[in-house]
PDB file of N, CA and C in Angstrom:
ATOM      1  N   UNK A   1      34.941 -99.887-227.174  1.00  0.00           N
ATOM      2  CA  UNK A   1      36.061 -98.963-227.034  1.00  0.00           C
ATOM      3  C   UNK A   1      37.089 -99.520-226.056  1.00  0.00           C
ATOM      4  N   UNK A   2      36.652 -99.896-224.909  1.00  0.00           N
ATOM      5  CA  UNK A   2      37.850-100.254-223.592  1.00  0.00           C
ATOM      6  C   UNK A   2      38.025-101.718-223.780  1.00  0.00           C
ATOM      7  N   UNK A   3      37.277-102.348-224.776  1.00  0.00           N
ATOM      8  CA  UNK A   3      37.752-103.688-224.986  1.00  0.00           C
ATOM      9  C   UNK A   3      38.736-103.526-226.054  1.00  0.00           C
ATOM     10  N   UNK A   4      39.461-102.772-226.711  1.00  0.00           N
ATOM     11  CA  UNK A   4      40.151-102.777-227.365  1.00  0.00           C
ATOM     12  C   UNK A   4      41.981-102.726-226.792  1.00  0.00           C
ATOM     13  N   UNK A   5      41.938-102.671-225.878  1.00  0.00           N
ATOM     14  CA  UNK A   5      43.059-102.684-224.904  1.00  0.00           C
ATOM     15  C   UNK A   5      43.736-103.826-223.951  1.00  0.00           C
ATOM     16  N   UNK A   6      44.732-104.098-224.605  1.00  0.00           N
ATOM     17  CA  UNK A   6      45.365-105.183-223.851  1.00  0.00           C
ATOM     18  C   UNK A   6      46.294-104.425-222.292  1.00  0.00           C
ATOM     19  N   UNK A   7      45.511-105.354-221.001  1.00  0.00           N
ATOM     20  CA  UNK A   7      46.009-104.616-220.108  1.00  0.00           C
ATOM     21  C   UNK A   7      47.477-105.222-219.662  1.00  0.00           C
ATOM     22  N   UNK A   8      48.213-104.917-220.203  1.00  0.00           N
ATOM     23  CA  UNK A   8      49.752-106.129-220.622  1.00  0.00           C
ATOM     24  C   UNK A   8      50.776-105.369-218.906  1.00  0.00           C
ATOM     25  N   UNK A   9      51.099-105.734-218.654  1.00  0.00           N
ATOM     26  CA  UNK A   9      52.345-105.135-217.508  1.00  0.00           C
ATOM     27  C   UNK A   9      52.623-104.007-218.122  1.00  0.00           C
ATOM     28  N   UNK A  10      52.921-103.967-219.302  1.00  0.00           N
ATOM     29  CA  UNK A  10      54.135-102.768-220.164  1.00  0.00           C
ATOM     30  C   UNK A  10      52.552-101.386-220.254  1.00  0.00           C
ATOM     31  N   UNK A  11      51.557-102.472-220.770  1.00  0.00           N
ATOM     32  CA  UNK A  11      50.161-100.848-220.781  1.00  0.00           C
ATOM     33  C   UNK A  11      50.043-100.389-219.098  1.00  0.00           C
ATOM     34  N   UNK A  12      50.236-101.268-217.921  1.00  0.00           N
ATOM     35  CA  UNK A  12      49.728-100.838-217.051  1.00  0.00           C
ATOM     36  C   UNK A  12      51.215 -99.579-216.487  1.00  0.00           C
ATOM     37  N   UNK A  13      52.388-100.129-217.079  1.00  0.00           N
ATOM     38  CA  UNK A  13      53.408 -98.868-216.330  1.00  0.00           C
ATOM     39  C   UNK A  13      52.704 -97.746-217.196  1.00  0.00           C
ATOM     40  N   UNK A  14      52.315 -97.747-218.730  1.00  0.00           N
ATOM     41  CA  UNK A  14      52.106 -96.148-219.565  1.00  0.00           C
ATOM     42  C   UNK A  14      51.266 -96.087-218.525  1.00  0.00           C
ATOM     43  N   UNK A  15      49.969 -96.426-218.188  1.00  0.00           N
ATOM     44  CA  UNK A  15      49.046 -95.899-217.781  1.00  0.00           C
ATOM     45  C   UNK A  15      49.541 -95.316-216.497  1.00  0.00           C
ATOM     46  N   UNK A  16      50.087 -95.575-215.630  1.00  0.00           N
ATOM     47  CA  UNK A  16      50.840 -95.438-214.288  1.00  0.00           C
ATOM     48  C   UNK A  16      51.650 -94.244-214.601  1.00  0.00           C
ATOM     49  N   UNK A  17      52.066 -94.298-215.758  1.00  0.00           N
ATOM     50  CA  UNK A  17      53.108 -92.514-216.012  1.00  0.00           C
ATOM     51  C   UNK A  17      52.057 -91.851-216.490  1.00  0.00           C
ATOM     52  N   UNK A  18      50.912 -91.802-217.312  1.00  0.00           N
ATOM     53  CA  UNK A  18      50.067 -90.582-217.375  1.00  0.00           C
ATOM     54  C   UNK A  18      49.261 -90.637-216.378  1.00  0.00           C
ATOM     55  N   UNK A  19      48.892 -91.434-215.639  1.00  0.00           N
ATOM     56  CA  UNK A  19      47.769 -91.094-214.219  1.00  0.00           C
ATOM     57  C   UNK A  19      48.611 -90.158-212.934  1.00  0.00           C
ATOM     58  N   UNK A  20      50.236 -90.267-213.793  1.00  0.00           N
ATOM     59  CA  UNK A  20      50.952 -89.300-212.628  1.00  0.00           C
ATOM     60  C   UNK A  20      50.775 -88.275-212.747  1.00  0.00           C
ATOM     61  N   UNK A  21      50.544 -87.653-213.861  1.00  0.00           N
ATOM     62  CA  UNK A  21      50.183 -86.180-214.161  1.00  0.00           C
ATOM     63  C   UNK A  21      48.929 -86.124-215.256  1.00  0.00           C
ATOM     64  N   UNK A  22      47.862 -86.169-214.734  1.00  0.00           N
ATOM     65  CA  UNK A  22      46.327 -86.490-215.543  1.00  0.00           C
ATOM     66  C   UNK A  22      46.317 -85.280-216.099  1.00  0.00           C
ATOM     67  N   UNK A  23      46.748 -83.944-215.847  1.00  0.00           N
ATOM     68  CA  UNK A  23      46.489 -82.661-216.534  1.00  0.00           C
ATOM     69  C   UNK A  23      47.430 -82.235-217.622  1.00  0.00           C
ATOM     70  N   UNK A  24      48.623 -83.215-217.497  1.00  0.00           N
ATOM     71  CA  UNK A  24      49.900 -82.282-218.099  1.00  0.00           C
ATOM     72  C   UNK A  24      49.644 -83.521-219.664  1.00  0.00           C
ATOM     73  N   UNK A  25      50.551 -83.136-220.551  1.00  0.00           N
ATOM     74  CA  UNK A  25      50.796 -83.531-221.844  1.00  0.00           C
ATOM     75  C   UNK A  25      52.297 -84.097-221.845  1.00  0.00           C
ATOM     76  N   UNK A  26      52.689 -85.399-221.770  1.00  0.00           N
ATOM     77  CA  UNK A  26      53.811 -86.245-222.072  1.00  0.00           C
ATOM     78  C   UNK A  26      54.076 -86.652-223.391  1.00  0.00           C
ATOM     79  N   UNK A  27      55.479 -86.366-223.790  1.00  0.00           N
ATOM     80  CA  UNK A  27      55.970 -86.527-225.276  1.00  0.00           C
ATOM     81  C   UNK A  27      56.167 -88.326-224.785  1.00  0.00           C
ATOM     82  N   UNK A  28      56.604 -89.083-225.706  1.00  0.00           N
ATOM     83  CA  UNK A  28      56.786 -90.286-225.842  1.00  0.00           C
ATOM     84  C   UNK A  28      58.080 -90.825-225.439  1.00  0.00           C
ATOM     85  N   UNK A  29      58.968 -89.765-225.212  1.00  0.00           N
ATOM     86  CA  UNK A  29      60.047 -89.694-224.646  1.00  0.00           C
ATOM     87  C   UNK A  29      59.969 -89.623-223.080  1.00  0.00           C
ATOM     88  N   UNK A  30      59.389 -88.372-222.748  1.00  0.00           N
ATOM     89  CA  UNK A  30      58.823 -88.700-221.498  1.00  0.00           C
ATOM     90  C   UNK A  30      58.215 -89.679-221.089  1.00  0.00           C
ATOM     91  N   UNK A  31      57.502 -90.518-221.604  1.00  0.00           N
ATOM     92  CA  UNK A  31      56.965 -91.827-221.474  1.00  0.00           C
ATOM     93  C   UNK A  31      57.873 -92.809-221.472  1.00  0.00           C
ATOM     94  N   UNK A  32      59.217 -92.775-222.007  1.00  0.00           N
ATOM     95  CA  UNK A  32      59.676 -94.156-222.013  1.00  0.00           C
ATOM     96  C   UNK A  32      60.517 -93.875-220.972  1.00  0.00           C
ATOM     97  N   UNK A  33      60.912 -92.597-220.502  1.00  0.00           N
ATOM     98  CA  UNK A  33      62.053 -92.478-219.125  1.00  0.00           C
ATOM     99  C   UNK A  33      60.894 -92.980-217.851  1.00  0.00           C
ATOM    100  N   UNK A  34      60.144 -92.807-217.998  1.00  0.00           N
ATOM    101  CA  UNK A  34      59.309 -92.885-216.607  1.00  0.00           C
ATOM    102  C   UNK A  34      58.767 -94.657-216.616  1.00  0.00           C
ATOM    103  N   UNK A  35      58.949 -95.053-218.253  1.00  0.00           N
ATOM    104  CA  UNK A  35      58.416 -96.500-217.860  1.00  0.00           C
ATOM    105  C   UNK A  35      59.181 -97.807-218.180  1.00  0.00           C
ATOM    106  N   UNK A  36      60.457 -96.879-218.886  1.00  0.00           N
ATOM    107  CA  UNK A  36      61.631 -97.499-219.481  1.00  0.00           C
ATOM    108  C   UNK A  36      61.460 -99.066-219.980  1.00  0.00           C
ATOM    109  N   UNK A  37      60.204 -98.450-221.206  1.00  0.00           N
ATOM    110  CA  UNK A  37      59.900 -99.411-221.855  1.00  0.00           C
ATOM    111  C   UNK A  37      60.804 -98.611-223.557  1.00  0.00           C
ATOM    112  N   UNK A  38      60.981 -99.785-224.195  1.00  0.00           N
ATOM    113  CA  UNK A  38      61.478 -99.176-225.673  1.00  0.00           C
ATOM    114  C   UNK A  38      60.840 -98.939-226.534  1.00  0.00           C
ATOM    115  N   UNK A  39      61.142 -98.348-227.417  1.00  0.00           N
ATOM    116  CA  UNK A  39      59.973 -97.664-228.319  1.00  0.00           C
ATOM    117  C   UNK A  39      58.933 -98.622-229.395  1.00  0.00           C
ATOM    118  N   UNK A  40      59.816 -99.810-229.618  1.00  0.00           N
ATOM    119  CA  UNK A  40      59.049-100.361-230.424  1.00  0.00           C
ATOM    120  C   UNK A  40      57.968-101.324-229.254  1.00  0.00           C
ATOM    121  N   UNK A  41      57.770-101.306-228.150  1.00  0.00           N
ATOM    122  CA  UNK A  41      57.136-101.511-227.339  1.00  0.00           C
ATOM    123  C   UNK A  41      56.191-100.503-227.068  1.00  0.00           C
ATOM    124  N   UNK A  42      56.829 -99.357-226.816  1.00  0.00           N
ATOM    125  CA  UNK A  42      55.968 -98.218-225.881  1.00  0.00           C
ATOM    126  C   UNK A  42      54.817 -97.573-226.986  1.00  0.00           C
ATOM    127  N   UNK A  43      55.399 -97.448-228.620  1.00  0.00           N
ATOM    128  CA  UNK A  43      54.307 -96.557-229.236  1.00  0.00           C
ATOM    129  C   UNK A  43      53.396 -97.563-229.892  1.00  0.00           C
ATOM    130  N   UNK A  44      53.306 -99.081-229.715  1.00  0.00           N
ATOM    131  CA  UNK A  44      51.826 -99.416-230.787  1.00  0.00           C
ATOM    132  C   UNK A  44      50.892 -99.134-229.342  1.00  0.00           C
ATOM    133  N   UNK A  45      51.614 -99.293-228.127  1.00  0.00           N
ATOM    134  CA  UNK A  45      50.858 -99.075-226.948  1.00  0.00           C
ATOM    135  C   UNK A  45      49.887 -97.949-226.570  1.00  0.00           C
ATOM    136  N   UNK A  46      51.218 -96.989-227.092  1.00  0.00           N
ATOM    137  CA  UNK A  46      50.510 -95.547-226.487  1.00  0.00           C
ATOM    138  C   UNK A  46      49.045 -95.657-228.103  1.00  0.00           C
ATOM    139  N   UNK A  47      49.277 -96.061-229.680  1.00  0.00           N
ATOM    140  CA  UNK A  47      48.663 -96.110-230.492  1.00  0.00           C
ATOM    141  C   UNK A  47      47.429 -96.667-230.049  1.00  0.00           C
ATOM    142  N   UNK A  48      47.589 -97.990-229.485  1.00  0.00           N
ATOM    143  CA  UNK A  48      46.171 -98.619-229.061  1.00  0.00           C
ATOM    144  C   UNK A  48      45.848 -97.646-228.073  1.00  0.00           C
ATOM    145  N   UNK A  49      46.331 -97.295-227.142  1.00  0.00           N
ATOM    146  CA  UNK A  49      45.480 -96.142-226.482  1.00  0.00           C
ATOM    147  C   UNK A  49      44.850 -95.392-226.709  1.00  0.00           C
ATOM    148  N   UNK A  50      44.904 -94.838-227.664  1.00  0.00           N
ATOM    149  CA  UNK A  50      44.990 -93.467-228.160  1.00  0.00           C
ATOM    150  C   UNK A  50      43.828 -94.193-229.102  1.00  0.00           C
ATOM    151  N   UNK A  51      43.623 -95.231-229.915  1.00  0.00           N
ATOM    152  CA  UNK A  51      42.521 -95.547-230.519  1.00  0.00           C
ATOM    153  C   UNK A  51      41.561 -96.077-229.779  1.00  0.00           C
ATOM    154  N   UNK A  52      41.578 -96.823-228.808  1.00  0.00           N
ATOM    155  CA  UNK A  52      40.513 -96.656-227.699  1.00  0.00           C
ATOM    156  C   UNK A  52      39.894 -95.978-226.986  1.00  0.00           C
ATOM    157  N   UNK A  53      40.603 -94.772-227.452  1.00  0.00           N
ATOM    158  CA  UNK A  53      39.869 -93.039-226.374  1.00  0.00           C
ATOM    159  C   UNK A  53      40.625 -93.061-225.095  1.00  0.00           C
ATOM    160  N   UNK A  54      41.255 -93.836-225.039  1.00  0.00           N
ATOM    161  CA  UNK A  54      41.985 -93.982-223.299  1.00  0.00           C
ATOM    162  C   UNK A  54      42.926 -92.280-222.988  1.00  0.00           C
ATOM    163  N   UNK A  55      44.111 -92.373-224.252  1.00  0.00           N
ATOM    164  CA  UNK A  55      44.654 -91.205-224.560  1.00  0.00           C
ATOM    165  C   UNK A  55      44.128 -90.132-225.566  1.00  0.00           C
ATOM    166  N   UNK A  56      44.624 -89.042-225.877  1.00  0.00           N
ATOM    167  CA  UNK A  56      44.534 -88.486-226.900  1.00  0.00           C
ATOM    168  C   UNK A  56      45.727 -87.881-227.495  1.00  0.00           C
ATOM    169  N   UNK A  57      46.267 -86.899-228.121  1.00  0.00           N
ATOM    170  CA  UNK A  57      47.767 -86.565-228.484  1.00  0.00           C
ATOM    171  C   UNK A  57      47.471 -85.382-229.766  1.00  0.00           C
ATOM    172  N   UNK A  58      48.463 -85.034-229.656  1.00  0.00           N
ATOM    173  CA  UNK A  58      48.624 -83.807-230.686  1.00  0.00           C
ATOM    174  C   UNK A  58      50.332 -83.255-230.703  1.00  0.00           C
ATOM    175  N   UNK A  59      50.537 -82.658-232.005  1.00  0.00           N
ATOM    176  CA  UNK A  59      51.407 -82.399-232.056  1.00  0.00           C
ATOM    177  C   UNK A  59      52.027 -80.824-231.271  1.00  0.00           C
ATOM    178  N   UNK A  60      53.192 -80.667-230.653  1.00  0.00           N
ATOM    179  CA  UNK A  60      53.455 -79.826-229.851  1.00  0.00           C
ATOM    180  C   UNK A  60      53.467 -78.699-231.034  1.00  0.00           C
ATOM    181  N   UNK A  61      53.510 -77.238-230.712  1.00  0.00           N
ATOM    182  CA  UNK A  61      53.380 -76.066-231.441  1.00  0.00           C
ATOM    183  C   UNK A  61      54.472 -75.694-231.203  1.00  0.00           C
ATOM    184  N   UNK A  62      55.484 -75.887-231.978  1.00  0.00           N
ATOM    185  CA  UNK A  62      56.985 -74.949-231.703  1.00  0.00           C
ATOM    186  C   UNK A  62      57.706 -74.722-233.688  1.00  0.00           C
ATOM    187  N   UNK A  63      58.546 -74.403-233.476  1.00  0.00           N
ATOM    188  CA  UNK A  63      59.186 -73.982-234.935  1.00  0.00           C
ATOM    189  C   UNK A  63      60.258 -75.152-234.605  1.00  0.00           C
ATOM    190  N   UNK A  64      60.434 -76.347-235.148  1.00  0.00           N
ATOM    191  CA  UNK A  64      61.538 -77.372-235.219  1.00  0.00           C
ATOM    192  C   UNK A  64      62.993 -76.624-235.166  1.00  0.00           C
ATOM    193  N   UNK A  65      63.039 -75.766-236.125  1.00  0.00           N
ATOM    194  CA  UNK A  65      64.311 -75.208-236.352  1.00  0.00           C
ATOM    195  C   UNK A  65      64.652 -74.413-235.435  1.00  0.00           C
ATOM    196  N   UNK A  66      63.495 -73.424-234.863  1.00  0.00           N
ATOM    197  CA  UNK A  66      64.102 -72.362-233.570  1.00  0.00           C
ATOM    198  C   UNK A  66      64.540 -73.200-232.394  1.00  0.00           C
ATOM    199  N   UNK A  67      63.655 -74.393-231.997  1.00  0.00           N
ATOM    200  CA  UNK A  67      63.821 -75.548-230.788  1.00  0.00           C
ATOM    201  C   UNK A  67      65.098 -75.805-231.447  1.00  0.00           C
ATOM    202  N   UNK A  68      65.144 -76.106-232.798  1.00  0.00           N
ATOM    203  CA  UNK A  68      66.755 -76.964-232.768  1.00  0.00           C
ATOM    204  C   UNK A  68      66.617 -78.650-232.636  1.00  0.00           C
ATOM    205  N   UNK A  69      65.242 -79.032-232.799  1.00  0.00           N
ATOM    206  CA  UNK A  69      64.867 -80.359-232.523  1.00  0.00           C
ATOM    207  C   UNK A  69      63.559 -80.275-233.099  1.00  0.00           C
ATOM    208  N   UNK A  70      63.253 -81.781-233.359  1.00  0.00           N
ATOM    209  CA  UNK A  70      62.276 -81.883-233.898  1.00  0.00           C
ATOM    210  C   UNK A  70      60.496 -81.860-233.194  1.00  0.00           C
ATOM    211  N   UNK A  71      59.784 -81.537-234.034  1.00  0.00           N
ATOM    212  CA  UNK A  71      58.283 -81.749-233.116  1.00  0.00           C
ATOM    213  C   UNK A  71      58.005 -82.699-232.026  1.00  0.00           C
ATOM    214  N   UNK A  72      57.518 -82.185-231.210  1.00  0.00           N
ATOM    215  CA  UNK A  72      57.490 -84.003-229.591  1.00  0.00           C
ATOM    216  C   UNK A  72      55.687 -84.492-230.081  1.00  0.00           C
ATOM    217  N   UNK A  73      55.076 -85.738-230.469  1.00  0.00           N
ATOM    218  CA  UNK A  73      53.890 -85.669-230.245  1.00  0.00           C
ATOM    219  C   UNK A  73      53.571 -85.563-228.722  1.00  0.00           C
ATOM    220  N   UNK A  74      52.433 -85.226-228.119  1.00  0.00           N
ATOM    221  CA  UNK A  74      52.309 -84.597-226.338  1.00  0.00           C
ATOM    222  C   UNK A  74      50.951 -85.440-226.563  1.00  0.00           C
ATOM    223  N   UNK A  75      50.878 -86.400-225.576  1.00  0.00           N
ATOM    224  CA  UNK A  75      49.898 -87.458-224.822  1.00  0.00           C
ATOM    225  C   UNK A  75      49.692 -87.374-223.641  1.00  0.00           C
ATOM    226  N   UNK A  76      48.301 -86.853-224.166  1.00  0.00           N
ATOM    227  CA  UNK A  76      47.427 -87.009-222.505  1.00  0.00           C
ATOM    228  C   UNK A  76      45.854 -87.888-222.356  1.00  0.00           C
ATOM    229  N   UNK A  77      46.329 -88.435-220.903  1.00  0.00           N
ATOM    230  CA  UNK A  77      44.515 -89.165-220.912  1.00  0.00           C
ATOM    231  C   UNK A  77      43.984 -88.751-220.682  1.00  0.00           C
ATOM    232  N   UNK A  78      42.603 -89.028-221.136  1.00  0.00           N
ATOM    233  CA  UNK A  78      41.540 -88.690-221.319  1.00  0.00           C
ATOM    234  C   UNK A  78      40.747 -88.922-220.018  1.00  0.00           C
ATOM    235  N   UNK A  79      39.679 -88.112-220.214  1.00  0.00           N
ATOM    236  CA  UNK A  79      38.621 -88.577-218.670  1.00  0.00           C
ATOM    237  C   UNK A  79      38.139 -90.203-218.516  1.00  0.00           C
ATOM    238  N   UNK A  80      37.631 -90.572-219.913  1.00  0.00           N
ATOM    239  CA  UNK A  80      37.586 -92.070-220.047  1.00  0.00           C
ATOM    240  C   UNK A  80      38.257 -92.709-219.867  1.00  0.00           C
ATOM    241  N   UNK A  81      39.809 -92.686-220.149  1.00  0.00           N
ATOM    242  CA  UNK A  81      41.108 -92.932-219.779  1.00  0.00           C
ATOM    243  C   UNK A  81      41.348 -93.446-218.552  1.00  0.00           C
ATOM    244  N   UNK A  82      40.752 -92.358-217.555  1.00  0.00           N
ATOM    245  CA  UNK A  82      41.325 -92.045-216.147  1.00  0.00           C
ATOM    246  C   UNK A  82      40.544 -92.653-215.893  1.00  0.00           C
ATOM    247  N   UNK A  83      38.855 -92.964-216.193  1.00  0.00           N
ATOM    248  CA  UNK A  83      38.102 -93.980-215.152  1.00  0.00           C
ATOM    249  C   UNK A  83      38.837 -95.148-215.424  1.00  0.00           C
ATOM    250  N   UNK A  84      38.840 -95.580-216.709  1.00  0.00           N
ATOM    251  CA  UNK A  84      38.874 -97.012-217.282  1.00  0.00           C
ATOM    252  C   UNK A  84      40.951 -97.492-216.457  1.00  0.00           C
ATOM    253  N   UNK A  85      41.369 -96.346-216.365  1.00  0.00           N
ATOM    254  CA  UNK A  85      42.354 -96.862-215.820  1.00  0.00           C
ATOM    255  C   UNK A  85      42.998 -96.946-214.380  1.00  0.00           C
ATOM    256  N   UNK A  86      41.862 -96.054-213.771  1.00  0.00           N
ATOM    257  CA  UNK A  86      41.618 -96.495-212.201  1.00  0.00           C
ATOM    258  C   UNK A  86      41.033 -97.749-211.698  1.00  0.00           C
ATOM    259  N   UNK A  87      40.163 -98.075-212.559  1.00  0.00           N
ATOM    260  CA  UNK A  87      39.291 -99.451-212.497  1.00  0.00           C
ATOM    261  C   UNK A  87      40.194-100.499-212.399  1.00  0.00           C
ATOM    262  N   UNK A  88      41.045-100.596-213.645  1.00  0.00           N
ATOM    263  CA  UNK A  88      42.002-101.359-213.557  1.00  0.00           C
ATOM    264  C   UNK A  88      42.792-101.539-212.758  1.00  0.00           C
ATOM    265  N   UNK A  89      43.398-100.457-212.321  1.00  0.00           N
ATOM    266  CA  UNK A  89      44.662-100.507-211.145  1.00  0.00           C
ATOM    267  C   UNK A  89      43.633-101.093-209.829  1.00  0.00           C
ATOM    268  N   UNK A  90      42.651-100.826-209.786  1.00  0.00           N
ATOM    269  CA  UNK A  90      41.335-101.225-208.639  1.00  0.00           C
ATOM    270  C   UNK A  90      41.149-103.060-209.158  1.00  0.00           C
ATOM    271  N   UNK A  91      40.735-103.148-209.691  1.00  0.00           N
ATOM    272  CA  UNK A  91      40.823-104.663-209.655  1.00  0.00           C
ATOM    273  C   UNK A  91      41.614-105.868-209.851  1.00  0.00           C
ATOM    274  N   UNK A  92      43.063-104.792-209.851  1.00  0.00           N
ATOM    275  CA  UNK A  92      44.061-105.712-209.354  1.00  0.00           C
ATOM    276  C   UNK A  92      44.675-105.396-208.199  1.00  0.00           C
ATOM    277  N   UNK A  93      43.786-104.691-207.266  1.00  0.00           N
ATOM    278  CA  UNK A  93      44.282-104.175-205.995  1.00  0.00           C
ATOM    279  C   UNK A  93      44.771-103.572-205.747  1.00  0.00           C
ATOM    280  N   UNK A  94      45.789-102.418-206.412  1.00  0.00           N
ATOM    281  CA  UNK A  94      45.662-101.117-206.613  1.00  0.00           C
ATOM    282  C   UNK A  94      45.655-100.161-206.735  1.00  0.00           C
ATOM    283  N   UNK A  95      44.106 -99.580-206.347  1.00  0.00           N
ATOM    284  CA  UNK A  95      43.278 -98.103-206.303  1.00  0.00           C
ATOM    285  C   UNK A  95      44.469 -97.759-205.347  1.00  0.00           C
ATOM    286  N   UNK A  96      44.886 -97.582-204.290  1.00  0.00           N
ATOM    287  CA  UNK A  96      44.529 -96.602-203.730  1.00  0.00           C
ATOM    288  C   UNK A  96      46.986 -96.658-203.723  1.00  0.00           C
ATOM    289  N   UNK A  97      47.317 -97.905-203.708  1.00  0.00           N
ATOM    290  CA  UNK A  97      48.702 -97.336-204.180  1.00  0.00           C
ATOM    291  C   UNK A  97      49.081 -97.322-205.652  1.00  0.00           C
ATOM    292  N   UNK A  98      48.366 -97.094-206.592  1.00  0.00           N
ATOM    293  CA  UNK A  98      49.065 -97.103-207.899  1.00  0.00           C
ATOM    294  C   UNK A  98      50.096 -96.716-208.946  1.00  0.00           C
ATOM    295  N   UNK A  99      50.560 -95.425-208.076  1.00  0.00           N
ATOM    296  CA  UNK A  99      51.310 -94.675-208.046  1.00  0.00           C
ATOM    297  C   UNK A  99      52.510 -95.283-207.346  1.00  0.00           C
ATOM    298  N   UNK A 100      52.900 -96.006-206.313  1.00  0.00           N
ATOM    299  CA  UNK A 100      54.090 -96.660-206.163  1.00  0.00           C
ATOM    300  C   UNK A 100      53.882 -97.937-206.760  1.00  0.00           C
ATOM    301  N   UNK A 101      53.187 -98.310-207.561  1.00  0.00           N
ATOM    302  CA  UNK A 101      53.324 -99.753-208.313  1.00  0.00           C
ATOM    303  C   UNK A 101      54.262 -99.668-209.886  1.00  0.00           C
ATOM    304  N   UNK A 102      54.917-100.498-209.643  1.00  0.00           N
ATOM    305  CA  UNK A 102      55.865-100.151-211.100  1.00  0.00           C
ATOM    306  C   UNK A 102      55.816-101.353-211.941  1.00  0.00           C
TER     307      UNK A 102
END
């Protein structure tokens, strides 16, 4: 499962924007302002994630037409996620600022 993940600079900022908020659900949009990576970058990323168990995702519950915009998919990591991506930020030194690492 966690060998399926390339830990590339561009996976370690996603991971760095969902370990900022481990509880909340980020659209992919939200993901690319916080890591201002582009999309054809940011989603096979968030995809391999998301097939490794790292993330998970679902589509938001709203009426397109009442929003006036279209459905957001909403990505959040997973508990496996959060070890496998503390580890990481830990063995490249790190754990404990990962959150100011960009």
């Amino acid at each position: 499962m966690a060998d399926d993940v390339r830990l590339t600079h561009q996976t370690m900022k996603v991971l760095k924007a969902m370990l900022e908020n481990p509880n909340g659900r980020l659209s992919g949009a939200d993901v690319a302002r916080a890591t201002d990576l582009m999309s054809g970058t940011l989603y096979p990323i968030l995809a391999r994630l998301e097939k490794a168990g790292w993330l998970e995702s679902e589509w938001e519950e709203i009426d397109a037409r009442e929003a006036g915009r279209p459905r957001r998919r909403l990505y959040k990591i997973t508990g496996v996620g959060q070890r496998l991506a503390m580890s990481a930020f830990k063995d490249l030194g790190l754990s404990e600022g990962y959150l100011s690492w960009a």
